[in-house]
PDB file of N, CA and C in Angstrom:
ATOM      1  N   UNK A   1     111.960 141.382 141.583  1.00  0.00           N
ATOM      2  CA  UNK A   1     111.097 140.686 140.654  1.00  0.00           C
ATOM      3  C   UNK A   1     110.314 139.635 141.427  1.00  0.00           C
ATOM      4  N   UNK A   2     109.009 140.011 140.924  1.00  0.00           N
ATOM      5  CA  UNK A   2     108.375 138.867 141.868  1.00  0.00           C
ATOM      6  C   UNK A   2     107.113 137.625 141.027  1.00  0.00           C
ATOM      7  N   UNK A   3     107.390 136.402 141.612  1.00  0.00           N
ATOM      8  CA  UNK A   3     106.649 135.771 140.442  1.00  0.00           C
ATOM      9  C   UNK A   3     104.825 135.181 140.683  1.00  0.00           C
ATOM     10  N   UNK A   4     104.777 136.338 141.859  1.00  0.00           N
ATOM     11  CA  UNK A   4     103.445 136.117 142.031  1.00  0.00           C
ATOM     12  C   UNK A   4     103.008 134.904 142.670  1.00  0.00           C
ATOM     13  N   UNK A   5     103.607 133.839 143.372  1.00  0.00           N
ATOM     14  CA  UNK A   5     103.168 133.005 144.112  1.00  0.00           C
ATOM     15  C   UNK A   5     104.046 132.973 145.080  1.00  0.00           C
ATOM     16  N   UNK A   6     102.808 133.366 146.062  1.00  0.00           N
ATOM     17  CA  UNK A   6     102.803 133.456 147.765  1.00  0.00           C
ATOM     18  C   UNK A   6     102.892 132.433 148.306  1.00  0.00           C
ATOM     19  N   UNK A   7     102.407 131.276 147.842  1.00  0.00           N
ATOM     20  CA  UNK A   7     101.678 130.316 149.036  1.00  0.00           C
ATOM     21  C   UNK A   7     101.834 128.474 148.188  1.00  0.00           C
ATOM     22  N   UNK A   8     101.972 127.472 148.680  1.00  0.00           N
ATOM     23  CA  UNK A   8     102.480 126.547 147.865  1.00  0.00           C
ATOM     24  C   UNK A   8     100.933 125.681 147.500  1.00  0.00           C
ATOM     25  N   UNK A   9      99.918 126.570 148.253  1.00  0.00           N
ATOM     26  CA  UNK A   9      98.655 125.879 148.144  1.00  0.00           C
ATOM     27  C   UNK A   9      97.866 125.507 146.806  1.00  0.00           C
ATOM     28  N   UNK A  10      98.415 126.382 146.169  1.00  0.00           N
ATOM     29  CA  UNK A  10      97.922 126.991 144.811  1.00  0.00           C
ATOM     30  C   UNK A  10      98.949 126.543 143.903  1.00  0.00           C
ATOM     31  N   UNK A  11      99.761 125.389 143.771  1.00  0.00           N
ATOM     32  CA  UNK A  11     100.815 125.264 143.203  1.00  0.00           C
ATOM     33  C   UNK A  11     100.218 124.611 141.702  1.00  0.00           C
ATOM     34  N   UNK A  12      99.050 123.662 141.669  1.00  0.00           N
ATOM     35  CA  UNK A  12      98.268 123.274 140.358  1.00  0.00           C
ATOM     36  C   UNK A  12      98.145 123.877 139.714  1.00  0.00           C
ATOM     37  N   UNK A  13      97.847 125.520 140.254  1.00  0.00           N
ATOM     38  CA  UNK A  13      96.858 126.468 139.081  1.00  0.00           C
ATOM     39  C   UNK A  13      98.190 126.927 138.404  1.00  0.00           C
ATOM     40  N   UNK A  14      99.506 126.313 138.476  1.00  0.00           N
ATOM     41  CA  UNK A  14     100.464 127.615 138.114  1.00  0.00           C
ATOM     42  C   UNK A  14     101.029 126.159 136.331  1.00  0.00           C
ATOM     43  N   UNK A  15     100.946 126.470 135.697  1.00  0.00           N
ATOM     44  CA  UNK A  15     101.038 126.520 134.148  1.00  0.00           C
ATOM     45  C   UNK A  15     102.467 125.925 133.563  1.00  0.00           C
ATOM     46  N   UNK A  16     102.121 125.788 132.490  1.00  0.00           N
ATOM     47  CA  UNK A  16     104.104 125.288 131.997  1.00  0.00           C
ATOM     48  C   UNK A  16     104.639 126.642 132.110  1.00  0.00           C
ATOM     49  N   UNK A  17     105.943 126.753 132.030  1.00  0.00           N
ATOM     50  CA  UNK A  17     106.679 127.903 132.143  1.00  0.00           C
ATOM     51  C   UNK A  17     107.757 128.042 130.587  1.00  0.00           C
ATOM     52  N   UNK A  18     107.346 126.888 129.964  1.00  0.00           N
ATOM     53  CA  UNK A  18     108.347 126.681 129.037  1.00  0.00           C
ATOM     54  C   UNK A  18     107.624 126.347 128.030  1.00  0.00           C
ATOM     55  N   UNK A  19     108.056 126.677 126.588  1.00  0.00           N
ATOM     56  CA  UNK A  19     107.463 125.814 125.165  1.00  0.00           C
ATOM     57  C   UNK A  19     107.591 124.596 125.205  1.00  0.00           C
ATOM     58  N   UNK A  20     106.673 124.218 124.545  1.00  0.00           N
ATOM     59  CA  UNK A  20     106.411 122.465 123.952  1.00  0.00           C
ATOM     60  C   UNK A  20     106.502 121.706 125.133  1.00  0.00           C
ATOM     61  N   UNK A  21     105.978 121.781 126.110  1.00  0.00           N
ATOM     62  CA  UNK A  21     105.729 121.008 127.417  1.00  0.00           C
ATOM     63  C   UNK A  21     104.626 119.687 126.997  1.00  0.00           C
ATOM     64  N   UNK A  22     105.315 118.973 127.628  1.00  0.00           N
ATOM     65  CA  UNK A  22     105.043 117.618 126.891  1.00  0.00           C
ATOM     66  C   UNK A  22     105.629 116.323 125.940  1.00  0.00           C
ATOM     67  N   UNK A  23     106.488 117.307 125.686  1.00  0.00           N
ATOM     68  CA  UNK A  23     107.329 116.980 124.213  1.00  0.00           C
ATOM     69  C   UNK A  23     108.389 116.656 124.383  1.00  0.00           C
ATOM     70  N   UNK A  24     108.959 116.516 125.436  1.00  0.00           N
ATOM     71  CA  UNK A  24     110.080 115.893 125.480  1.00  0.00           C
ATOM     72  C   UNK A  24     110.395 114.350 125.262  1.00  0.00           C
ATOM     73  N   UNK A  25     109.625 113.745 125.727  1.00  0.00           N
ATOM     74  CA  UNK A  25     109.828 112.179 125.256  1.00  0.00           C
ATOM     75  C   UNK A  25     110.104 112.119 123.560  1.00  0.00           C
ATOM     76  N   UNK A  26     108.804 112.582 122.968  1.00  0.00           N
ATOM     77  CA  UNK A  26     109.166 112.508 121.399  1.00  0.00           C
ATOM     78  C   UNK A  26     110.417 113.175 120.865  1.00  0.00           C
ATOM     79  N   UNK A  27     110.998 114.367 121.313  1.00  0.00           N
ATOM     80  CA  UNK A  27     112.273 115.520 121.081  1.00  0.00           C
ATOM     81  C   UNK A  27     113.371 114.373 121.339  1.00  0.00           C
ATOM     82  N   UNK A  28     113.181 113.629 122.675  1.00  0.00           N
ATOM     83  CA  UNK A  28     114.284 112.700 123.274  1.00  0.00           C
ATOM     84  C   UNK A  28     114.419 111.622 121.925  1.00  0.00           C
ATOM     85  N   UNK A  29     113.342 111.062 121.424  1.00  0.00           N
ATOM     86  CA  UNK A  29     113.391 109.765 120.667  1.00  0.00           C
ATOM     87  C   UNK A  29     114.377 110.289 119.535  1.00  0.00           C
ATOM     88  N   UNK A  30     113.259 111.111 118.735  1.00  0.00           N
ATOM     89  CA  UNK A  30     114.289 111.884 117.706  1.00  0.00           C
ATOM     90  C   UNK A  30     115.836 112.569 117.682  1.00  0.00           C
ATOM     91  N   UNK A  31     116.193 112.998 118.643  1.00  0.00           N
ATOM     92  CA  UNK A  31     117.237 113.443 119.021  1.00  0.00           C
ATOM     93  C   UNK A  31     118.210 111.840 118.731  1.00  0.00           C
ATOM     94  N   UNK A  32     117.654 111.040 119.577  1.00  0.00           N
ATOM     95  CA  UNK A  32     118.524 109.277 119.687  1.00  0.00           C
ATOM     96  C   UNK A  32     118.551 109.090 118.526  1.00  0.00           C
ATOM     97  N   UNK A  33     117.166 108.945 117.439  1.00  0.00           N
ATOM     98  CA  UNK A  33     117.386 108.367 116.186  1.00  0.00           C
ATOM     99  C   UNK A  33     118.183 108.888 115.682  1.00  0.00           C
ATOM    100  N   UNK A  34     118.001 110.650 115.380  1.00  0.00           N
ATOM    101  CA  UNK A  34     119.555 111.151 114.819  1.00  0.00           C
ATOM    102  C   UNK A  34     120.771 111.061 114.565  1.00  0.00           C
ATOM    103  N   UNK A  35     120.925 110.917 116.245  1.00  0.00           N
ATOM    104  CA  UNK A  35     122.437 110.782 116.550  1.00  0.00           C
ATOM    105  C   UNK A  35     123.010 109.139 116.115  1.00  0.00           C
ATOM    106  N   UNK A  36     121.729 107.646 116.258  1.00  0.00           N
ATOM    107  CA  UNK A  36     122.399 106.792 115.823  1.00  0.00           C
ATOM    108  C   UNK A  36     122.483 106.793 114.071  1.00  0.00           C
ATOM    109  N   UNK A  37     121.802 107.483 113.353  1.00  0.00           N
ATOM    110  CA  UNK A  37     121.783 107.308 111.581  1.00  0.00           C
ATOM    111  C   UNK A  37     123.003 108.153 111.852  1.00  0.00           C
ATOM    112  N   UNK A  38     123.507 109.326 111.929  1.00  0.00           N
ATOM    113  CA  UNK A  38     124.716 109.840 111.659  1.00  0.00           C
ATOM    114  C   UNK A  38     125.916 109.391 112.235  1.00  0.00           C
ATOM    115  N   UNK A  39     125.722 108.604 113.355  1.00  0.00           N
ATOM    116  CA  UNK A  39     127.223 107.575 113.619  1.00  0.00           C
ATOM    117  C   UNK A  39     127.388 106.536 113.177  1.00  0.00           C
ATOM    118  N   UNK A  40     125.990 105.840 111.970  1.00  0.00           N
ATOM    119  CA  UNK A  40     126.094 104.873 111.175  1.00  0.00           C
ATOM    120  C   UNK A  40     126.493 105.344 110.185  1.00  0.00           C
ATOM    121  N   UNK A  41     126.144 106.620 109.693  1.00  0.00           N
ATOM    122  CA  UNK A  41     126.599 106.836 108.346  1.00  0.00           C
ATOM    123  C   UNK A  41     128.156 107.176 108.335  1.00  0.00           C
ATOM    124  N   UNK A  42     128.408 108.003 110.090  1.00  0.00           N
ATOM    125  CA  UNK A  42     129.818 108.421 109.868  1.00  0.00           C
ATOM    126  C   UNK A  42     130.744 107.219 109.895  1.00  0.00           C
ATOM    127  N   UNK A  43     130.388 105.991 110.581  1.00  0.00           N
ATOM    128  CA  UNK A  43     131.332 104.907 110.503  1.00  0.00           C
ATOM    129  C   UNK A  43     131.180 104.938 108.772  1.00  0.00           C
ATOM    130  N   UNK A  44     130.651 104.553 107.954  1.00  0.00           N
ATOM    131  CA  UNK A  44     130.733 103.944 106.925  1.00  0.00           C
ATOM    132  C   UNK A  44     131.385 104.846 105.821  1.00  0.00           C
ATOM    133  N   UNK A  45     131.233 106.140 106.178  1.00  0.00           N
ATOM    134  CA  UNK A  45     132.104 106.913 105.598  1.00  0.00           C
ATOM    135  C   UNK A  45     133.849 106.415 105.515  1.00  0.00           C
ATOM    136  N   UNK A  46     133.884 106.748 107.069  1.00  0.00           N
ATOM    137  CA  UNK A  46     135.200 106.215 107.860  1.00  0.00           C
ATOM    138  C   UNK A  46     136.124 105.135 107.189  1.00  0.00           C
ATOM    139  N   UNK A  47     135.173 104.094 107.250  1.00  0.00           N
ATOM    140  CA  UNK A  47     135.367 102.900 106.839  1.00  0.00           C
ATOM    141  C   UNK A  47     135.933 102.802 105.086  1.00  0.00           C
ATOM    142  N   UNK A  48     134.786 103.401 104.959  1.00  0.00           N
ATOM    143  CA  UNK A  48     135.250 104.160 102.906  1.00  0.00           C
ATOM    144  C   UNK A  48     136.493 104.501 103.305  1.00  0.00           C
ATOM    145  N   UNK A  49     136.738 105.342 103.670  1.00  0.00           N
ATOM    146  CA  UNK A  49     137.912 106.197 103.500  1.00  0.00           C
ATOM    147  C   UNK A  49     139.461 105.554 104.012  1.00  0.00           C
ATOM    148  N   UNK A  50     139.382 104.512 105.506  1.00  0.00           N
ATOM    149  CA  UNK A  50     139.994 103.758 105.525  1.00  0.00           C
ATOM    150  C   UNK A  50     140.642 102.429 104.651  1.00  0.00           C
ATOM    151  N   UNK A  51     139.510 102.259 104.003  1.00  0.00           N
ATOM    152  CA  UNK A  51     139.947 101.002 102.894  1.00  0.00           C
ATOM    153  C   UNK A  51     140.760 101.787 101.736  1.00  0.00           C
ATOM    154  N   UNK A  52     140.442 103.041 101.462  1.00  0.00           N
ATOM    155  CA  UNK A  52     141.179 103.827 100.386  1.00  0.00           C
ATOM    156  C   UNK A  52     142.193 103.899 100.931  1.00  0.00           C
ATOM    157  N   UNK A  53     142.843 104.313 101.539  1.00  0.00           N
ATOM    158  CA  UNK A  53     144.126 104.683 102.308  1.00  0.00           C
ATOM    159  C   UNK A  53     144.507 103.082 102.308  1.00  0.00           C
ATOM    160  N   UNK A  54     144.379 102.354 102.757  1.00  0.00           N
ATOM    161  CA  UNK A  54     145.295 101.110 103.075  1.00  0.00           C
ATOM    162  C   UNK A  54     145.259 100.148 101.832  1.00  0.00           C
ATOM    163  N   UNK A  55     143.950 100.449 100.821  1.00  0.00           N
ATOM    164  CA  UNK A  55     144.341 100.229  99.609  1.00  0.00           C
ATOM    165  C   UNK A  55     145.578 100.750  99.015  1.00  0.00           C
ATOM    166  N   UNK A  56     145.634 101.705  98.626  1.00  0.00           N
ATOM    167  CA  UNK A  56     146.571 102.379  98.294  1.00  0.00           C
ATOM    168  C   UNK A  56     148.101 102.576  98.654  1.00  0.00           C
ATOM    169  N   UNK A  57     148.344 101.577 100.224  1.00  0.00           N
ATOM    170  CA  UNK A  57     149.585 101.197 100.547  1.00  0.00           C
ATOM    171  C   UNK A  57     149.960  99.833 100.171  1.00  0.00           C
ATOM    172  N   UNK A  58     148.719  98.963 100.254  1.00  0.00           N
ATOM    173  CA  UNK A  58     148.953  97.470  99.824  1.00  0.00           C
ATOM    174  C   UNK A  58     149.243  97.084  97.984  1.00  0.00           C
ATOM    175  N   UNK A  59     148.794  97.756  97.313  1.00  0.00           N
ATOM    176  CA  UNK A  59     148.898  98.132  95.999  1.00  0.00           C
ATOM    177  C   UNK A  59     150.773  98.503  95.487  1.00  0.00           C
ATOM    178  N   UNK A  60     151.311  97.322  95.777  1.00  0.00           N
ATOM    179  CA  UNK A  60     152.575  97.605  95.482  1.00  0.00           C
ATOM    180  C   UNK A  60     153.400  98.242  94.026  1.00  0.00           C
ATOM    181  N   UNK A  61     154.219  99.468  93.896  1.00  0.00           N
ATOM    182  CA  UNK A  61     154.458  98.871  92.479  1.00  0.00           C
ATOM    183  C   UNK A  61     155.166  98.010  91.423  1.00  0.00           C
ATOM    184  N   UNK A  62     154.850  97.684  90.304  1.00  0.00           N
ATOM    185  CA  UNK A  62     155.723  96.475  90.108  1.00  0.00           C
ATOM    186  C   UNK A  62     156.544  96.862  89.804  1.00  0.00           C
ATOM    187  N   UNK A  63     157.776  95.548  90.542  1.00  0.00           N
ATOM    188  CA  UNK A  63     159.232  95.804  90.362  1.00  0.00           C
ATOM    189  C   UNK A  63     159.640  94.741  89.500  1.00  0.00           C
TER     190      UNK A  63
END
């Protein structure tokens, strides 16, 4: 298989090789924003769910 370049002279004329070239900075941002809203939301889930549980041990019954 050959990819058609001989010579390193000509290395400008040769093209993206991949989709959305360019786009990575913006893909990168979004990707970050993502990941921090869903480890904010998953703490607060967490957090919900922790206070239920330790509610529910501190909640003595009466004796």
């Amino acid at each position: 298989m050959q990819t058609g370049i001989t010579s390193l002279s000509k290395l400008s004329d040769v093209t993206t090789v991949y989709p959305f070239a360019g786009m990575e900075v913006p893909f990168t941002i979004g990707v970050v924003a993502l990941f921090v809203v869903f480890l904010g939301w998953q703490l607060v889930m967490e957090s919900k769910h922790h206070k239920a549980i330790i509610g529910s041990f501190t909640a003595s019954p009466a004796e």
